[in-house]
C-alpha atoms as a PDB file:
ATOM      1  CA  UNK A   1     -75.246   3.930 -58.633  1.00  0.00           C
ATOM      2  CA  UNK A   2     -78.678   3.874 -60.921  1.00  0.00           C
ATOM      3  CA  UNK A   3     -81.668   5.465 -58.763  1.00  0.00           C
ATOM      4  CA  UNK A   4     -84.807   3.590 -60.194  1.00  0.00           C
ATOM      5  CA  UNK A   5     -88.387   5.019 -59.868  1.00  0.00           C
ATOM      6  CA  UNK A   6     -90.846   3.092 -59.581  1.00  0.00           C
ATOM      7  CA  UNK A   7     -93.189   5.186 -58.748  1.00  0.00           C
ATOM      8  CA  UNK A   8     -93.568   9.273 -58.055  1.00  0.00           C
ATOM      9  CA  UNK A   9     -97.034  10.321 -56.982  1.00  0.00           C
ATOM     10  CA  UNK A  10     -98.004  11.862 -54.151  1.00  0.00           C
ATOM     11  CA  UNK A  11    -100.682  10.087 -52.123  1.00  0.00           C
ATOM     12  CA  UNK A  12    -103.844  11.070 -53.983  1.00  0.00           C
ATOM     13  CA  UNK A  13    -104.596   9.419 -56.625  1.00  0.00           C
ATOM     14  CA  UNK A  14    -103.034   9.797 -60.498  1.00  0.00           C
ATOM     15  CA  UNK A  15    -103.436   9.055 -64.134  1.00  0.00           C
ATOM     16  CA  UNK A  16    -100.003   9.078 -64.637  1.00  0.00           C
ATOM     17  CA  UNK A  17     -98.126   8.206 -61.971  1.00  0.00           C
ATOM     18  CA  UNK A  18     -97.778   5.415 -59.325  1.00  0.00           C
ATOM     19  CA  UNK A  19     -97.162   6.571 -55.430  1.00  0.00           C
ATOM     20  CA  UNK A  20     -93.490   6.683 -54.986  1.00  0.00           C
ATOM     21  CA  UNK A  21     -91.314   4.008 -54.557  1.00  0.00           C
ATOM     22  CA  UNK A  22     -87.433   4.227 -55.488  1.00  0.00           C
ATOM     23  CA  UNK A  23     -85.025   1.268 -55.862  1.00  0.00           C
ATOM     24  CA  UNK A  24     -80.869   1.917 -55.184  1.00  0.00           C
ATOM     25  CA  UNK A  25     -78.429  -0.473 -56.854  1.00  0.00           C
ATOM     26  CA  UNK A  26     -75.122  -0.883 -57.573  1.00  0.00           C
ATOM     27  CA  UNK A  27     -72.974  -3.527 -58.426  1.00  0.00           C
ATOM     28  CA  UNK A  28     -75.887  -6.003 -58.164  1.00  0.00           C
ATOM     29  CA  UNK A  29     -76.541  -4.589 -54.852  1.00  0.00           C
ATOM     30  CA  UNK A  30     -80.579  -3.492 -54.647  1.00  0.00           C
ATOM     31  CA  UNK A  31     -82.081  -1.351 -51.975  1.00  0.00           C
ATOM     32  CA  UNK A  32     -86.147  -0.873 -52.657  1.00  0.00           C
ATOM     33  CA  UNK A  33     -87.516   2.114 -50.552  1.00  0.00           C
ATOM     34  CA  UNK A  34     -91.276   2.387 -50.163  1.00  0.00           C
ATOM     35  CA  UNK A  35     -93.269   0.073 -52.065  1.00  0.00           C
ATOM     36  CA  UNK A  36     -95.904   0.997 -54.295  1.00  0.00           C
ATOM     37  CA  UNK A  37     -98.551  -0.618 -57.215  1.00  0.00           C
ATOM     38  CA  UNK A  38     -97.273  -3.424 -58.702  1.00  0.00           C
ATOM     39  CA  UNK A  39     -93.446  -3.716 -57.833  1.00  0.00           C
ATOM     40  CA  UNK A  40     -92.875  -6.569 -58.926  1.00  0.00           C
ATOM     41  CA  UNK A  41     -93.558  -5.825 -62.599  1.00  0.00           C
ATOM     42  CA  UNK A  42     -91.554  -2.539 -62.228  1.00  0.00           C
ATOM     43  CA  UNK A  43     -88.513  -3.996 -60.589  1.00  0.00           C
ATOM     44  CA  UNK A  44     -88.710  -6.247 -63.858  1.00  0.00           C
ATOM     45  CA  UNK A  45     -88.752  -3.353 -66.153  1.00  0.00           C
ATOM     46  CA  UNK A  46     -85.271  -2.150 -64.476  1.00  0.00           C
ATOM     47  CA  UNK A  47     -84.148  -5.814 -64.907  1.00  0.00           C
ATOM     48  CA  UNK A  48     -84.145  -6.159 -60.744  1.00  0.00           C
ATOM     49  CA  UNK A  49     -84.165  -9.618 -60.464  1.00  0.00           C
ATOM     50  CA  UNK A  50     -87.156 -10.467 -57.711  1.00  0.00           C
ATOM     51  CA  UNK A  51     -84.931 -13.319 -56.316  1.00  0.00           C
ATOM     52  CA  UNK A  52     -81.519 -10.839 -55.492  1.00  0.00           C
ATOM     53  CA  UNK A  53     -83.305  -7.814 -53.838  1.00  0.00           C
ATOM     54  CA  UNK A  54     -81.488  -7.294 -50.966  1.00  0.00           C
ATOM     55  CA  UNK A  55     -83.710  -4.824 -48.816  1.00  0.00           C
ATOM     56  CA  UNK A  56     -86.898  -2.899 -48.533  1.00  0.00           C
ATOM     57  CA  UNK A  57     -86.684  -0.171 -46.363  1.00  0.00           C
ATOM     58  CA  UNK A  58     -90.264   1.575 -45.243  1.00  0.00           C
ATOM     59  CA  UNK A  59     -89.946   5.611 -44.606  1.00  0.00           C
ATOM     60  CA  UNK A  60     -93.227   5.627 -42.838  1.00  0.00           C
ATOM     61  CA  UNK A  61     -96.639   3.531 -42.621  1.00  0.00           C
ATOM     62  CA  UNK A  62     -99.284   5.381 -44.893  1.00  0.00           C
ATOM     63  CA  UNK A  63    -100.679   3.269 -46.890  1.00  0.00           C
ATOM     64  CA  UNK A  64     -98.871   4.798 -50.340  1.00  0.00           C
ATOM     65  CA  UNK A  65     -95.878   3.860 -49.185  1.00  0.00           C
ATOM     66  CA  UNK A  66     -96.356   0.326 -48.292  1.00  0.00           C
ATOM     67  CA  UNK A  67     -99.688  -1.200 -49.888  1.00  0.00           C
ATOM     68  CA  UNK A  68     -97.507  -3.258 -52.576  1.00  0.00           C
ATOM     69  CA  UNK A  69     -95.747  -5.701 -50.009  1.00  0.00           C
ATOM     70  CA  UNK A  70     -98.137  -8.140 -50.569  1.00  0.00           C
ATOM     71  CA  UNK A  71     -97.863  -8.486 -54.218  1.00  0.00           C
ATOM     72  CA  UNK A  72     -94.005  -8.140 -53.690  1.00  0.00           C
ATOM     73  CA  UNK A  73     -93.875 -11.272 -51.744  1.00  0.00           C
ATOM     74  CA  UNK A  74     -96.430 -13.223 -53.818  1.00  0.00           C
ATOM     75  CA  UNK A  75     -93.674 -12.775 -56.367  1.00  0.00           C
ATOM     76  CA  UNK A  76     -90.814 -13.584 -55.055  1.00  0.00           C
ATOM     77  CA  UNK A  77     -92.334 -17.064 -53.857  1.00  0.00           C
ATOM     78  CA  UNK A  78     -93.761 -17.644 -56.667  1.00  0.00           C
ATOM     79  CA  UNK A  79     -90.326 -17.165 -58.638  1.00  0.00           C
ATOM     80  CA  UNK A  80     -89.100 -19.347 -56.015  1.00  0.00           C
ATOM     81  CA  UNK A  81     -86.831 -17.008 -54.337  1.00  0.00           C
ATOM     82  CA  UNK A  82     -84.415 -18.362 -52.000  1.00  0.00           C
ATOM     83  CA  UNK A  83     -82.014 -15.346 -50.532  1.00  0.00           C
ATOM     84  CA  UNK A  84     -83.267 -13.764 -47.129  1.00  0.00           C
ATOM     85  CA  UNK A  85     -85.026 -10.593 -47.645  1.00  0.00           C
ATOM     86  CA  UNK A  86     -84.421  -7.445 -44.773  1.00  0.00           C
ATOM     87  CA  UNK A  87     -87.499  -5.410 -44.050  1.00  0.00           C
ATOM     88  CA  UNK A  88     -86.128  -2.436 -42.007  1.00  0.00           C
ATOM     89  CA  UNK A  89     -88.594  -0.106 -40.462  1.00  0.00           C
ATOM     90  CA  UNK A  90     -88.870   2.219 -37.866  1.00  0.00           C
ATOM     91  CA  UNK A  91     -89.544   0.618 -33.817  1.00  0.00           C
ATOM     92  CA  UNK A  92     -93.292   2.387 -33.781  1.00  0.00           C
ATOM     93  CA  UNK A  93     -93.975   0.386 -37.054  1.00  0.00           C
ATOM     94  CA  UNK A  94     -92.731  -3.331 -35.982  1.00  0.00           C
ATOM     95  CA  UNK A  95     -96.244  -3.963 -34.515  1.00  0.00           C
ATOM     96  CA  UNK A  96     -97.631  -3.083 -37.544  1.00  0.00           C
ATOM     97  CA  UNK A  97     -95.683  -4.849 -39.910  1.00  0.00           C
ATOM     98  CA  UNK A  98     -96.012  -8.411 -38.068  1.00  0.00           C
ATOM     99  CA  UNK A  99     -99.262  -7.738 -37.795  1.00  0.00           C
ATOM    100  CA  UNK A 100     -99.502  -7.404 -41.429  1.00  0.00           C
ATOM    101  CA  UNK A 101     -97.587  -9.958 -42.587  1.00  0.00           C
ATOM    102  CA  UNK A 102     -99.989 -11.915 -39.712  1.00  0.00           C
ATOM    103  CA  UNK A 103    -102.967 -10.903 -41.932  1.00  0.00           C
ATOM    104  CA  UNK A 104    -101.481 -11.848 -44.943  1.00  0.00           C
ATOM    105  CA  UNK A 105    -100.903 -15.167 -43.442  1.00  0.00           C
ATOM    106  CA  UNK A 106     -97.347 -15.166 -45.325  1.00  0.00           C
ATOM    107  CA  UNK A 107     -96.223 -18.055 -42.419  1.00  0.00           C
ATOM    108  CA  UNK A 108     -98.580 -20.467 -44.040  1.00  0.00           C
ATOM    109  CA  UNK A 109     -97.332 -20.018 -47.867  1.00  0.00           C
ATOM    110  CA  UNK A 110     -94.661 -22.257 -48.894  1.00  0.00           C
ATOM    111  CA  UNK A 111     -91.762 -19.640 -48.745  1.00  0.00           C
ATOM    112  CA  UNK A 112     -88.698 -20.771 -49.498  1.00  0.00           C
ATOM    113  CA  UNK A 113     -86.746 -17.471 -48.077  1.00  0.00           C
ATOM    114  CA  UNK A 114     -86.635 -16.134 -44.634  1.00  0.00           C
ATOM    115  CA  UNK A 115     -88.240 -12.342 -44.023  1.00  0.00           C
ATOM    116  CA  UNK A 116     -85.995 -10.544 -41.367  1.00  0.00           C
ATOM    117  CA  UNK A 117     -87.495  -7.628 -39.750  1.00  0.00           C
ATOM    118  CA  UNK A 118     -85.075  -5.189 -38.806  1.00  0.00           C
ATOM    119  CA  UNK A 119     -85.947  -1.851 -36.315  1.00  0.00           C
ATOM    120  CA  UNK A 120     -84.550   1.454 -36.267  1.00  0.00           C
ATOM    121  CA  UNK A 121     -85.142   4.992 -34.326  1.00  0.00           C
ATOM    122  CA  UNK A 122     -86.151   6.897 -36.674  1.00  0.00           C
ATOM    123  CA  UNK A 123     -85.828  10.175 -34.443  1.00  0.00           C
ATOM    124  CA  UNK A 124     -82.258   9.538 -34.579  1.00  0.00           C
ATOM    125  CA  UNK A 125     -79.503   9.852 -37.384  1.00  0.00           C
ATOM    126  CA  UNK A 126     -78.114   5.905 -37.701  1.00  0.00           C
ATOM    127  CA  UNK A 127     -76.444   4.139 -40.152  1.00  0.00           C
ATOM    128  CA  UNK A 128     -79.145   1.552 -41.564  1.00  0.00           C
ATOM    129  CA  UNK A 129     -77.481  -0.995 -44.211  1.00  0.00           C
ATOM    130  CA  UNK A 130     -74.463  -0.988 -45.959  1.00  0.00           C
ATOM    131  CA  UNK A 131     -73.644  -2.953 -49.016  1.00  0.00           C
ATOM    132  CA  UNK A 132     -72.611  -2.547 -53.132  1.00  0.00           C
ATOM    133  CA  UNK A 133     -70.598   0.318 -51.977  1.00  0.00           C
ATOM    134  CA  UNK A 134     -74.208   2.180 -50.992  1.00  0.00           C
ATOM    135  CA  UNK A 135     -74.237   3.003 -47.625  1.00  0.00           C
ATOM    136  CA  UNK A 136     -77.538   3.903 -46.088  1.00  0.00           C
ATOM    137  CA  UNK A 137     -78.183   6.336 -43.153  1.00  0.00           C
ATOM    138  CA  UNK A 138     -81.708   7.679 -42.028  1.00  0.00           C
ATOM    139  CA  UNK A 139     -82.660  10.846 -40.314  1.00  0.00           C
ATOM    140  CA  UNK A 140     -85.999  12.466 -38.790  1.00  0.00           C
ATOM    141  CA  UNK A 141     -88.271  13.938 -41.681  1.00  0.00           C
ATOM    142  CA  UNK A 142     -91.155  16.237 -40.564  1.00  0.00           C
ATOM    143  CA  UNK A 143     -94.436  14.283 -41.383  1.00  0.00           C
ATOM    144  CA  UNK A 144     -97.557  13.350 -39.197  1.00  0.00           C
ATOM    145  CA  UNK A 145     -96.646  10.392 -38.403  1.00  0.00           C
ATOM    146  CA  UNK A 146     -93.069   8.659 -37.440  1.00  0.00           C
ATOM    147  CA  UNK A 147     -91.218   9.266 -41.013  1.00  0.00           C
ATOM    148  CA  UNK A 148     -87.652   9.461 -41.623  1.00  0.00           C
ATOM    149  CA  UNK A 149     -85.617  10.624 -44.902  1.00  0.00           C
ATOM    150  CA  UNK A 150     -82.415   8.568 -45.933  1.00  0.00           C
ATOM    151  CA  UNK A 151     -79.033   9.643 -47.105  1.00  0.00           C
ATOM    152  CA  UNK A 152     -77.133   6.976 -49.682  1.00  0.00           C
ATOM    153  CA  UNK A 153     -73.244   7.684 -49.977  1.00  0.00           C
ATOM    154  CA  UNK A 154     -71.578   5.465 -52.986  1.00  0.00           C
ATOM    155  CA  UNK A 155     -67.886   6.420 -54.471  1.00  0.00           C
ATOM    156  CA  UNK A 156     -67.935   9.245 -52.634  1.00  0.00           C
ATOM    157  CA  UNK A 157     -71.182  11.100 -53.777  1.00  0.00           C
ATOM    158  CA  UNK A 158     -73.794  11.880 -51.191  1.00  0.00           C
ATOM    159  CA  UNK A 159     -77.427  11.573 -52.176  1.00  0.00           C
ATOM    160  CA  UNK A 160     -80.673  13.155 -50.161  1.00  0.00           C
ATOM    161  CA  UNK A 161     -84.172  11.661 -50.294  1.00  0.00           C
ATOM    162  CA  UNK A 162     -86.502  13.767 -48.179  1.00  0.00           C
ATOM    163  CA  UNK A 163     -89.332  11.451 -47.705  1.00  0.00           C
ATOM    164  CA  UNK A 164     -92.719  12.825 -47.080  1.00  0.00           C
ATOM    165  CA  UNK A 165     -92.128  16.060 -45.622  1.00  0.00           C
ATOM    166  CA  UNK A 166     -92.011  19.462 -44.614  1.00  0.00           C
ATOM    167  CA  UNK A 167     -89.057  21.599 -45.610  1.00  0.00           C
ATOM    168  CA  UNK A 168     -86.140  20.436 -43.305  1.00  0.00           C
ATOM    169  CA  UNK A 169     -83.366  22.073 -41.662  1.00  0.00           C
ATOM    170  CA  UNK A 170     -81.712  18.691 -41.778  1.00  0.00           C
ATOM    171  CA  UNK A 171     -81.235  18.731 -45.183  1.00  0.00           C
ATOM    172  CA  UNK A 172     -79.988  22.367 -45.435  1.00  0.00           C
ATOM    173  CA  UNK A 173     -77.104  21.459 -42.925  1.00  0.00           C
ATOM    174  CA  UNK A 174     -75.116  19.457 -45.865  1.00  0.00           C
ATOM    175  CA  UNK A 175     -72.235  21.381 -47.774  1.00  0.00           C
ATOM    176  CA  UNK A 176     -72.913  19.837 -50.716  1.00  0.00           C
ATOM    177  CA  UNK A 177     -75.387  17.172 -52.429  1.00  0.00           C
ATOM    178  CA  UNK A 178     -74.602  15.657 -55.528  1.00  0.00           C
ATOM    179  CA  UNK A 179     -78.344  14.839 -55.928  1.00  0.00           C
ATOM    180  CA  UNK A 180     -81.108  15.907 -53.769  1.00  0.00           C
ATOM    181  CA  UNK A 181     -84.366  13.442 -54.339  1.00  0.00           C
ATOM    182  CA  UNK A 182     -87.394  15.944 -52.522  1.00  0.00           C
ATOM    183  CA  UNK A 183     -90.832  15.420 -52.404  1.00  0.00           C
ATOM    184  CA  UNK A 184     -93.187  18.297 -53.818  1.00  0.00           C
ATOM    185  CA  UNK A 185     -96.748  17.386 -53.231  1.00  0.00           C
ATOM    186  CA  UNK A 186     -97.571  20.709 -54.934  1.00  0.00           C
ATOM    187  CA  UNK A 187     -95.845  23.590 -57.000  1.00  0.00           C
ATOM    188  CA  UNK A 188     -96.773  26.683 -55.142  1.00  0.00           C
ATOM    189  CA  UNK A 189     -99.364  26.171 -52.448  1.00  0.00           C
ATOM    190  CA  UNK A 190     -98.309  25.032 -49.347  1.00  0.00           C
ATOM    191  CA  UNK A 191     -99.433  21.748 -47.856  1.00  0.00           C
ATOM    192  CA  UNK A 192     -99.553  20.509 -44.163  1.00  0.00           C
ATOM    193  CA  UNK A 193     -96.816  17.937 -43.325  1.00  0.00           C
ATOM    194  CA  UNK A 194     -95.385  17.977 -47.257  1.00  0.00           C
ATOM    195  CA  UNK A 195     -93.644  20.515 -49.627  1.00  0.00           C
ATOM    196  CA  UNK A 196     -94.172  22.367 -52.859  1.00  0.00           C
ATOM    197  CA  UNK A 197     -91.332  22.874 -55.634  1.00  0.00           C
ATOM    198  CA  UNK A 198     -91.256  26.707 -55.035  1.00  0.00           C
ATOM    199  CA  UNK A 199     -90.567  26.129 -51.217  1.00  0.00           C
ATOM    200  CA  UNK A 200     -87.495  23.539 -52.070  1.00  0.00           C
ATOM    201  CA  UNK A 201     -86.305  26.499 -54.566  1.00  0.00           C
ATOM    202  CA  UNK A 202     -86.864  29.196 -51.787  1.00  0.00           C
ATOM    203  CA  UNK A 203     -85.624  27.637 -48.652  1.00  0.00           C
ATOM    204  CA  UNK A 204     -82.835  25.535 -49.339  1.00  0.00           C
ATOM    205  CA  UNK A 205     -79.570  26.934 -50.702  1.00  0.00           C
ATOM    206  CA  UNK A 206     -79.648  25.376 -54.773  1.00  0.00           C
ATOM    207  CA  UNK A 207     -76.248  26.042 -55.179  1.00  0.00           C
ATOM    208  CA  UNK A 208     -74.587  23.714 -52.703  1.00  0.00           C
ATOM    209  CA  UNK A 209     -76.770  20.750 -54.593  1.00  0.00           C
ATOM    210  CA  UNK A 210     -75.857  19.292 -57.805  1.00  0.00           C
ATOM    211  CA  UNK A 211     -79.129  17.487 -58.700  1.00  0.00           C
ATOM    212  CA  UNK A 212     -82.827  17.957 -57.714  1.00  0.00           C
ATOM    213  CA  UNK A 213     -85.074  14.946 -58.515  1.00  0.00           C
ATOM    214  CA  UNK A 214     -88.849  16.100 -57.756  1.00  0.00           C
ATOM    215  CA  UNK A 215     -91.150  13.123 -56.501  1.00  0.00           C
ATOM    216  CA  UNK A 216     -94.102  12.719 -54.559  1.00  0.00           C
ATOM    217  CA  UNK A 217     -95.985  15.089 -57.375  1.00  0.00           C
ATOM    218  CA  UNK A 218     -99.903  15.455 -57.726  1.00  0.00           C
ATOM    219  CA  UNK A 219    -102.097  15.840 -60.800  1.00  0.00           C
ATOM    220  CA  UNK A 220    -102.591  19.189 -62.659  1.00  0.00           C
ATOM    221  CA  UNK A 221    -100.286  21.121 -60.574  1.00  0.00           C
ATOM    222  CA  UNK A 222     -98.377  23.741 -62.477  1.00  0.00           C
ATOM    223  CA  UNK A 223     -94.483  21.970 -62.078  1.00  0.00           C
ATOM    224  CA  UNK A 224     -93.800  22.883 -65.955  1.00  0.00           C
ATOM    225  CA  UNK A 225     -94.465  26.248 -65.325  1.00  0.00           C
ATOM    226  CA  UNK A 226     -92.430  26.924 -62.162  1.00  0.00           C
ATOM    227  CA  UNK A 227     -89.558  25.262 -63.611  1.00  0.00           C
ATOM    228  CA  UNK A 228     -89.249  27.105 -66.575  1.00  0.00           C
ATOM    229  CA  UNK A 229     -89.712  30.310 -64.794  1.00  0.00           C
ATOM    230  CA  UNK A 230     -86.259  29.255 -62.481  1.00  0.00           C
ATOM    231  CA  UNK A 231     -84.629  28.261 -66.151  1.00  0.00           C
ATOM    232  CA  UNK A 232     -82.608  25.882 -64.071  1.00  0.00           C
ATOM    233  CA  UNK A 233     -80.924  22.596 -65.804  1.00  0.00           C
ATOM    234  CA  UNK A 234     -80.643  21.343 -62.040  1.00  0.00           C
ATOM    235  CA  UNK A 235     -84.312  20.927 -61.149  1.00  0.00           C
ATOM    236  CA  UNK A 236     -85.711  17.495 -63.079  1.00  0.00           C
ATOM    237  CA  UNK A 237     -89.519  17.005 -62.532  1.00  0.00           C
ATOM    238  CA  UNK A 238     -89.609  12.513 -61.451  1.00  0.00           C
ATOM    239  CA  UNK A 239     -91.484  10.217 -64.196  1.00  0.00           C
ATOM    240  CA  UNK A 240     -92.357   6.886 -63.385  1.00  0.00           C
ATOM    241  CA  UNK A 241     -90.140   4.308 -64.893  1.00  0.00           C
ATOM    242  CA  UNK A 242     -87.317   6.972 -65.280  1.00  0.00           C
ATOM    243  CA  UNK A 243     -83.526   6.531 -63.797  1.00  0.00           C
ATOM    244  CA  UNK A 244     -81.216   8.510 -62.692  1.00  0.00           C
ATOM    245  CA  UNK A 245     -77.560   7.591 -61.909  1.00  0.00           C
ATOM    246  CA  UNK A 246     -75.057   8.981 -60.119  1.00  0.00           C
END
């Protein structure tokens, strides 16, 4: 499975970074979670074809995490695209979303593909999509608004994404993770309603995780530093444009 990232800023604005947006894919499978400034152009650079992305699953409804939908959909109509696209989100966010796509007036462009909108309870641990050998399940991530973190399972290797979030017990529950994807919104400090790297260090047990991919990162916070004080091959600070596989 390569784990693509598109983007991995936090939500204030960066010089180096997009806001974060990942894409899962394996054997031609593609999963795009969040989507962020200019996907289409990204998803390109990982040689995602626009016309075989399978599904775009939203974590949650700030506008980081979802503002690039628009320019997503230009593109895949204007490529011609022709395979059904899934748009999963959680119930609270349906509204929302049609509402949106309302907006965008997307019924009155010449699409050539259907958009199905797909709901979920995201206060509940359910299996989302399947497909590739990826299976996706969500579970409830500790944000201020509805928000849910996923776990991916392909050839038998379990991967975490927190989402936007607080430190969660969830997450500490697993025996093992072969790669734990965690937002850090700042190094040390803590944040309301998101993490920092030394908390993810502190409160979850490293040793029962093979991998941990830091995204969600702001501008001229002190990550270099605090990793190279843990002198830890495990920790990997996210770079736009970078992938992972596992």
């Amino acid at each position: 499975m390569d784990i693509h990232f598109l983007g991995t800023g936090s939500a204030y604005p960066g010089s180096e970074r997009d806001n974060t947006s990942i894409c899962f894919s394996n054997d031609d499978y593609h999963v795009l979670v969040d989507v962020s400034g200019n996907p289409c152009r990204k998803l390109k650079q990982f040689q995602v074809n626009l016309g075989e992305l399978d599904a775009v699953v939203f974590t949650h409804f700030h506008i980081d995490h979802i503002y690039g939908l628009p320019s997503l959909l230009w593109g895949m109509w204007l490529e011609d695209r022709k395979k059904p696209l899934r748009i999963l989100c959680d119930y609270r966010n349906e509204k929302k979303l049609q509402g949106w796509l309302s907006t965008m007036e997307a019924d009155q462009w010449p699409i050539t593909f259907s958009v199905k909108i797909e709901t979920f309870d995201g206060d509940r641990v359910s299996e989302l999509l399947s497909g590739g050998g990826m299976s996706f399940s969500c579970f409830k991530a500790l944000h201020s608004v509805p928000t849910v973190g996923l776990e991916v399972r392909c050839a038998g290797r379990v991967l975490v994404y927190s989402s936007d979030s607080e430190i969660n017990a969830r997450i500490g529950e697993y025996d093992h993770i072969d790669m734990l994807i965690h937002e850090a919104t700042s190094a040390r400090k803590v944040v309301g309603n998101h993490s920092s790297l030394v908390e993810v260090v502190e409160k979850y047990d490293v040793e029962r995780i093979g991998k941990i991919v830091l995204v969600h990162l702001s501008d001229k916070e002190p990550y270099e530093e605090e990793v190279e004080k843990l002198r830890t091959s495990k920790l990997i600070i996210g770079e736009d444009l970078m992938t992972q596989h596992m």
